[in-house]
C-alpha atoms as a PDB file:
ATOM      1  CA  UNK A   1     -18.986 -11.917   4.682  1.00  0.00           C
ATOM      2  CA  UNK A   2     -16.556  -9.289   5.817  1.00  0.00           C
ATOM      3  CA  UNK A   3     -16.381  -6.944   3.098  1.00  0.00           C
ATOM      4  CA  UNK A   4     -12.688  -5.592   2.420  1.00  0.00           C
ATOM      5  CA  UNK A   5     -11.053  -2.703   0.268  1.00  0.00           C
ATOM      6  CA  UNK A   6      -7.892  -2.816  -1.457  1.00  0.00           C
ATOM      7  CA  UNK A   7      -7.295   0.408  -2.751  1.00  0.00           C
ATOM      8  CA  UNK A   8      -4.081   2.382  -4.300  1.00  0.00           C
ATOM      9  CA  UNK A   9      -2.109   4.731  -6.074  1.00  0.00           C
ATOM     10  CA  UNK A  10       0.771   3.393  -8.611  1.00  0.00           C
ATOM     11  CA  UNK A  11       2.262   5.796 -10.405  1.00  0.00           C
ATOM     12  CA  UNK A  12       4.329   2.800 -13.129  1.00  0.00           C
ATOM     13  CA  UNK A  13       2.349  -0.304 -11.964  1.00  0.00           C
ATOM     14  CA  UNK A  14       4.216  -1.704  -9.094  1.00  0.00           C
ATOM     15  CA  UNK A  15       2.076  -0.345  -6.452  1.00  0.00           C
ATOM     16  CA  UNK A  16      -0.923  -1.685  -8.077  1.00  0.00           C
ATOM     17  CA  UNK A  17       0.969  -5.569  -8.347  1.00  0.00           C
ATOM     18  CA  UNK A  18       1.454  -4.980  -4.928  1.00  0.00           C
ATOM     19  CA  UNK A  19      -2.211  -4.212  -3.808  1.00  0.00           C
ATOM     20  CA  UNK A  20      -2.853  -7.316  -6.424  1.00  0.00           C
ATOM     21  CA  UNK A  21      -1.119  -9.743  -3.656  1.00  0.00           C
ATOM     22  CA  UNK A  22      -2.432  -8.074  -0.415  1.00  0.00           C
ATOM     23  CA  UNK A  23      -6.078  -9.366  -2.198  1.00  0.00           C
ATOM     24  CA  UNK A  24      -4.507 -12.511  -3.500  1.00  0.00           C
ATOM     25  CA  UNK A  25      -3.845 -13.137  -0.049  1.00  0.00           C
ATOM     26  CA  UNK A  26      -6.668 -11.857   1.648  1.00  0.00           C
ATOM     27  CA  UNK A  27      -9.101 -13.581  -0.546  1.00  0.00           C
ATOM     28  CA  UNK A  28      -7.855 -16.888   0.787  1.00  0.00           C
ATOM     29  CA  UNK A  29      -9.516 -15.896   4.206  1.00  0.00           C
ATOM     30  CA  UNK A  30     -13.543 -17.854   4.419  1.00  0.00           C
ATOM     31  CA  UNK A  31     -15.484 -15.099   4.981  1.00  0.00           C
ATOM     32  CA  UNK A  32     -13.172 -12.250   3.563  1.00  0.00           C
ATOM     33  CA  UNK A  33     -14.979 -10.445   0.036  1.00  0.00           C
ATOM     34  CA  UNK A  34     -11.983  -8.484  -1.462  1.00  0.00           C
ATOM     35  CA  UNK A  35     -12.019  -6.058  -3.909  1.00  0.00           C
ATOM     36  CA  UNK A  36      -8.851  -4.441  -5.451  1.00  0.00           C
ATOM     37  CA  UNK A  37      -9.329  -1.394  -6.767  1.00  0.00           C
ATOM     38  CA  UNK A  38      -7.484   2.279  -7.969  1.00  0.00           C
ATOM     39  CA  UNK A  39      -7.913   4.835  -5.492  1.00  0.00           C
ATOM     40  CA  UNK A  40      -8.690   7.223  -8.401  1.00  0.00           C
ATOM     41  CA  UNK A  41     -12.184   5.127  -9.292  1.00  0.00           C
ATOM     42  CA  UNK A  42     -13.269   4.848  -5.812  1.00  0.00           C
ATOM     43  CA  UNK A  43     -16.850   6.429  -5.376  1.00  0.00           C
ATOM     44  CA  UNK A  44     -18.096   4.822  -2.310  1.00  0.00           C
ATOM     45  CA  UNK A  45     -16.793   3.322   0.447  1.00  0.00           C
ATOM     46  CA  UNK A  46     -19.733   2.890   2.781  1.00  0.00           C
ATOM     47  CA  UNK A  47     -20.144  -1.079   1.582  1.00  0.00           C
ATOM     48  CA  UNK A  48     -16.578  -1.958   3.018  1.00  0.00           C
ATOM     49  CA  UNK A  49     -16.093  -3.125   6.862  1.00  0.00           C
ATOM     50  CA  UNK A  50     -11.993  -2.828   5.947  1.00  0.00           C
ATOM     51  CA  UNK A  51      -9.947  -0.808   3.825  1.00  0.00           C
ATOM     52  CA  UNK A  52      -6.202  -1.568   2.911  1.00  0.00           C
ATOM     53  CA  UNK A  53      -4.916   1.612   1.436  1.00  0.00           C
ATOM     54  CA  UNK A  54      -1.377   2.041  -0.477  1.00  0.00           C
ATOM     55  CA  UNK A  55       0.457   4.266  -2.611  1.00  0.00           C
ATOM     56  CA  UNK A  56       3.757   4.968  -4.160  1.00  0.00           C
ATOM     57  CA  UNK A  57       6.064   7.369  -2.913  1.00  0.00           C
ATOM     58  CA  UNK A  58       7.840   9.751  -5.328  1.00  0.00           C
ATOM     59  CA  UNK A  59      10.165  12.153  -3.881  1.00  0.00           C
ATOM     60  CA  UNK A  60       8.761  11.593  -0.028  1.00  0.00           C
ATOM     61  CA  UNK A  61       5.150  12.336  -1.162  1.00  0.00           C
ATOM     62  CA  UNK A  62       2.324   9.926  -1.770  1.00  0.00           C
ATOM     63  CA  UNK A  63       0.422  10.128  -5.324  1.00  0.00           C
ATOM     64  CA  UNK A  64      -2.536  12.591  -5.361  1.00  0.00           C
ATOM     65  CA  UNK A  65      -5.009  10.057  -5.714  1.00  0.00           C
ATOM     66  CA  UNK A  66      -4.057   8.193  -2.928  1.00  0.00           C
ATOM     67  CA  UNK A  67      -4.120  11.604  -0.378  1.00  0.00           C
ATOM     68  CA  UNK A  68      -7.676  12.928  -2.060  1.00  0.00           C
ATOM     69  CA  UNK A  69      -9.037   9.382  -0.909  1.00  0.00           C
ATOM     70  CA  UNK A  70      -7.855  10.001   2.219  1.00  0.00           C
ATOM     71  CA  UNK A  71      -8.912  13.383   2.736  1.00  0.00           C
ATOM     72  CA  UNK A  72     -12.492  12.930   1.058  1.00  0.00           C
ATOM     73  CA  UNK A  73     -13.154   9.725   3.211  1.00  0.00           C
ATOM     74  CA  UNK A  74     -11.786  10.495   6.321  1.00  0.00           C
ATOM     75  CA  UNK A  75     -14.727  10.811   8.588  1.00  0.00           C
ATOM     76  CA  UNK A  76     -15.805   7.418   7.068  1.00  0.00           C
ATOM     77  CA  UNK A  77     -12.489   5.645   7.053  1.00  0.00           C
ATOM     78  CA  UNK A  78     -11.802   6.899  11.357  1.00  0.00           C
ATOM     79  CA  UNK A  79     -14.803   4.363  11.604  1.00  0.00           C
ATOM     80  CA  UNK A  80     -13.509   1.497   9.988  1.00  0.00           C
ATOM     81  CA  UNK A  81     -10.635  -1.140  10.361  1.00  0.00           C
ATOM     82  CA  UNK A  82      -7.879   0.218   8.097  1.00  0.00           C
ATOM     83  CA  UNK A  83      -4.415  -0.537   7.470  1.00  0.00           C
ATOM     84  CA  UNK A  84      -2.120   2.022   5.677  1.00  0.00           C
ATOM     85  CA  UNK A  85       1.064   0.481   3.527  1.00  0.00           C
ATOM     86  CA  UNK A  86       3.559   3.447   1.743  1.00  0.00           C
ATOM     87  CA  UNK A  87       6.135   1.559  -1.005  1.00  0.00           C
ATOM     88  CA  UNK A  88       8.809   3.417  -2.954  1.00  0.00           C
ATOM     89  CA  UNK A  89      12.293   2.869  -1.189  1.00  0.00           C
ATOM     90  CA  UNK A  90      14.767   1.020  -3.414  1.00  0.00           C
ATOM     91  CA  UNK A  91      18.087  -0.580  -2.196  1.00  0.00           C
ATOM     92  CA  UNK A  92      19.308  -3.026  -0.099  1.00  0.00           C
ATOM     93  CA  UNK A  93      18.638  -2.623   3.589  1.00  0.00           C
ATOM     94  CA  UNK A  94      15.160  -2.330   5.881  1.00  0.00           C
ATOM     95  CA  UNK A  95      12.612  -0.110   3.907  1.00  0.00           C
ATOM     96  CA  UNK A  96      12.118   2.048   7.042  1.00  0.00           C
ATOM     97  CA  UNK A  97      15.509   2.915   7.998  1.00  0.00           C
ATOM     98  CA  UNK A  98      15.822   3.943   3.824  1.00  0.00           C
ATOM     99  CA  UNK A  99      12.652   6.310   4.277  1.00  0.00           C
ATOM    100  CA  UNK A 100      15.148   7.626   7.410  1.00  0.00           C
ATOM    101  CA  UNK A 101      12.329   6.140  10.161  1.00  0.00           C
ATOM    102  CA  UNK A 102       9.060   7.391   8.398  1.00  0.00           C
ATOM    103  CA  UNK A 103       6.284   5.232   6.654  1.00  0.00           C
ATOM    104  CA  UNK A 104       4.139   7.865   5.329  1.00  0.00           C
ATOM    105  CA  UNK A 105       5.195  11.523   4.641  1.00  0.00           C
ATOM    106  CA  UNK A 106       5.179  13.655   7.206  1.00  0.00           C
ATOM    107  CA  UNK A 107       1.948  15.743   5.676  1.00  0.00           C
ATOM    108  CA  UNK A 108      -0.094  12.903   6.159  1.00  0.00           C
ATOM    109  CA  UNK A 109       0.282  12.814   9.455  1.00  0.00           C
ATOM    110  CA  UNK A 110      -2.976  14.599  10.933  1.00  0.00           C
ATOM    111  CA  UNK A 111      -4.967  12.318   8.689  1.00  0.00           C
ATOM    112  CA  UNK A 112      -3.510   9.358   9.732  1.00  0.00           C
ATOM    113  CA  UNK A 113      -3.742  10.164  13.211  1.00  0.00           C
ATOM    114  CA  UNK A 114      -7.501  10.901  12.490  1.00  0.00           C
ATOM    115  CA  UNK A 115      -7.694   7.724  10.874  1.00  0.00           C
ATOM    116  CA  UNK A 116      -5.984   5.525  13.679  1.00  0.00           C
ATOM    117  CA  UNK A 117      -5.165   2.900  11.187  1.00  0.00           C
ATOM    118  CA  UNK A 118      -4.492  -1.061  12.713  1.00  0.00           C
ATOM    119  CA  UNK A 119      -1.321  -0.508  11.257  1.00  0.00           C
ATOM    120  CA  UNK A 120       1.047   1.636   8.774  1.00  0.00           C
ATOM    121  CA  UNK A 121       4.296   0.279   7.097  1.00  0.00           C
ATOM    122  CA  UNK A 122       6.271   0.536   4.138  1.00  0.00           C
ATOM    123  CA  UNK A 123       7.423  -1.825   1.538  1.00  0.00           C
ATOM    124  CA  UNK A 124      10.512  -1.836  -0.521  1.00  0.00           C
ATOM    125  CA  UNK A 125       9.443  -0.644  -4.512  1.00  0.00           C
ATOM    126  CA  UNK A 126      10.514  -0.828  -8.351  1.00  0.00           C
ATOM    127  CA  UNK A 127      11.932   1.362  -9.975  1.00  0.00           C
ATOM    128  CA  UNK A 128      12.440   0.822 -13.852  1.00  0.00           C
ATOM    129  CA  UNK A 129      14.093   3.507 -16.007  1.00  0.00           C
ATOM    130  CA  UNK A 130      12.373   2.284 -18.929  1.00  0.00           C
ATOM    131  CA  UNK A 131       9.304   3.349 -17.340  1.00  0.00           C
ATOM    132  CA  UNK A 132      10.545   7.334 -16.220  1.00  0.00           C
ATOM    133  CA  UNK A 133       9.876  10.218 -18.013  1.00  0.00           C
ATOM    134  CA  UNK A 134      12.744  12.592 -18.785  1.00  0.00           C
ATOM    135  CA  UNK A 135      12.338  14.635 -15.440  1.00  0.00           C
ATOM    136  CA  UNK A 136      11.493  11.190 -13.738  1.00  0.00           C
ATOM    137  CA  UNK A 137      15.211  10.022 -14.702  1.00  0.00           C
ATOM    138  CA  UNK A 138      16.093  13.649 -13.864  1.00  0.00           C
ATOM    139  CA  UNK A 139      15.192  13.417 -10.397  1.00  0.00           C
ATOM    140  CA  UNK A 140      16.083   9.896  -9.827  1.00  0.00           C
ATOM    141  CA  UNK A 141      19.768  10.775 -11.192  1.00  0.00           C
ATOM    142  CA  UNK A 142      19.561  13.946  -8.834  1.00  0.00           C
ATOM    143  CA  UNK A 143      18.765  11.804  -5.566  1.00  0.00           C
ATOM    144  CA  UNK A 144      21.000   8.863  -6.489  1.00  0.00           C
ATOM    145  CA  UNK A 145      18.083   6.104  -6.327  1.00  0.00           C
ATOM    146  CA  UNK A 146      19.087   2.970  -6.993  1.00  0.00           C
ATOM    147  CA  UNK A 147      17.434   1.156 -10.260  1.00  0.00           C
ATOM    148  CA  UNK A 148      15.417  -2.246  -9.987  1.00  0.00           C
ATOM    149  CA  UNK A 149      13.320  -4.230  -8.541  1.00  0.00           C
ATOM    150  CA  UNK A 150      13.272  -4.043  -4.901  1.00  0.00           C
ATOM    151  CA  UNK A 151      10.224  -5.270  -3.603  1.00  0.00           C
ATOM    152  CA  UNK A 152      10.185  -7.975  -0.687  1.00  0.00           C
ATOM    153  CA  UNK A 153       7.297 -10.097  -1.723  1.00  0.00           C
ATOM    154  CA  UNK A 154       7.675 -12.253   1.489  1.00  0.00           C
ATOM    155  CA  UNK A 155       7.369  -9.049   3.642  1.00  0.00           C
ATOM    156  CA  UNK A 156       4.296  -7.907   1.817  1.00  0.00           C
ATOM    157  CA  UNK A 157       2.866 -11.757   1.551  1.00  0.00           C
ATOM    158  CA  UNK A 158       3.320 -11.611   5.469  1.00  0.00           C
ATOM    159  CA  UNK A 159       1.874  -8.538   6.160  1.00  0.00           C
ATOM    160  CA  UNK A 160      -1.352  -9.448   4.468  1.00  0.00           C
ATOM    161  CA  UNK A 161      -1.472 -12.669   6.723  1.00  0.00           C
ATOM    162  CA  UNK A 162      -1.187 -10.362   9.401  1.00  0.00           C
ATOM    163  CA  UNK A 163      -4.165  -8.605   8.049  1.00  0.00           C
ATOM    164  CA  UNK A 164      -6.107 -11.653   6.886  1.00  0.00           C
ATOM    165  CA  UNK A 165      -5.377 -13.210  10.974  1.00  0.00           C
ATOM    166  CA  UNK A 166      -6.653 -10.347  12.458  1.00  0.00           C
ATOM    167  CA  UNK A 167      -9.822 -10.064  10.714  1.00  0.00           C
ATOM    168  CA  UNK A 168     -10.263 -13.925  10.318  1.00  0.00           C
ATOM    169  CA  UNK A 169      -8.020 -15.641  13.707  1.00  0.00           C
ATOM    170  CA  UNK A 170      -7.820 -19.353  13.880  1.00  0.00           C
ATOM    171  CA  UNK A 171      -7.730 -19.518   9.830  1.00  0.00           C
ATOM    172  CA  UNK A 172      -4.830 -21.292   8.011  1.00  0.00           C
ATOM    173  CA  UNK A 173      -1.926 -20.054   6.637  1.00  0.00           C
ATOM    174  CA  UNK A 174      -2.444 -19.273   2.394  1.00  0.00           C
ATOM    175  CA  UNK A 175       0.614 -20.148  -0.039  1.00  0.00           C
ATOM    176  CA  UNK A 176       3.364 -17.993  -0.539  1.00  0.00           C
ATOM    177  CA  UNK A 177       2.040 -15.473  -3.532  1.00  0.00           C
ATOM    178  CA  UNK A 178       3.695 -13.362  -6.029  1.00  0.00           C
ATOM    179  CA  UNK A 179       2.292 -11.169  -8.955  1.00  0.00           C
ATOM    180  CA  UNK A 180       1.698 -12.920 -12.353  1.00  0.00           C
END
């Protein structure tokens, strides 16, 4: 068994649902063992072969959690298969060109390129003003981000495929999967 790490940083949840799917889908792979996890209770990685690693992006920075896993297992993860997903932009259009071309910030950028992940995207994300805090609405009112639920749960579903084929070729396509 291949053993593979899902691991994030969510910030109101919907990084975490999407991390939930990326295993969802993974775990229909024969011979994949996923485990989804929060970046922030991560002690070890040594036991994993892969790591998926995601966060949220407020304000064109990824969470804490999500950059101290990076930086405390970097000699580790630059010797394992990894694939890097960034979610946060909301509004219609192609997540990329919304994040103006990037899919990490820009400060990431020596550890990614130590890390040499398979591959790095970014997802659409949800943003819910029930969930903000007062300089949360603040800054959303400030940068004009539109409100809702943007995420592409096709993209995402796909991308994990893309994982699950690579690691696992030949296998069968899994069913389409959303959060519960």
């Amino acid at each position: 068994m291949t053993k593979v790490l899902v691991t994030y940083a969510s910030k109101h949840h919907a990084t975490a649902e999407i991390a939930d799917v990326i295993g969802k889908v993974l775990r229909r792979f024969d011979g994949l063992q996923v485990d989804v996890k929060d970046a922030e209770t991560i002690k070890n990685i040594a036991p994993y072969e892969v790591i998926v690693v995601g966060s949220a992006v407020y304000a064109g920075h990824w969470q804490p959690t999500a950059v101290n896993f990076l930086k405390q297992n970097i000699e580790a993860l630059a010797e394992k298969f990894v694939w890097v997903f960034s979610s946060g932009p909301t509004g219609e259009g192609d997540p990329k060109a919304l994040m103006k071309g990037w899919e990490f910030p820009e400060g990431l950028r020596p550890l990614i390129e130590q890390i040499k992940p398979q591959d790095v995207t970014v997802f659409h994300g949800k943003l819910d003003p029930d969930s903000l805090n007062v300089f949360e609405r603040f800054v959303v009112k400030g940068i004009k981000a539109p409100l809702g639920d943007y995420r592409d749960w096709e993209a995402i579903r796909d991308w994990a495929l893309a994982i699950g084929h690579a690691l696992v070729p030949g296998h069968e396509e899994p069913l389409s999967l959303q959060p519960e």
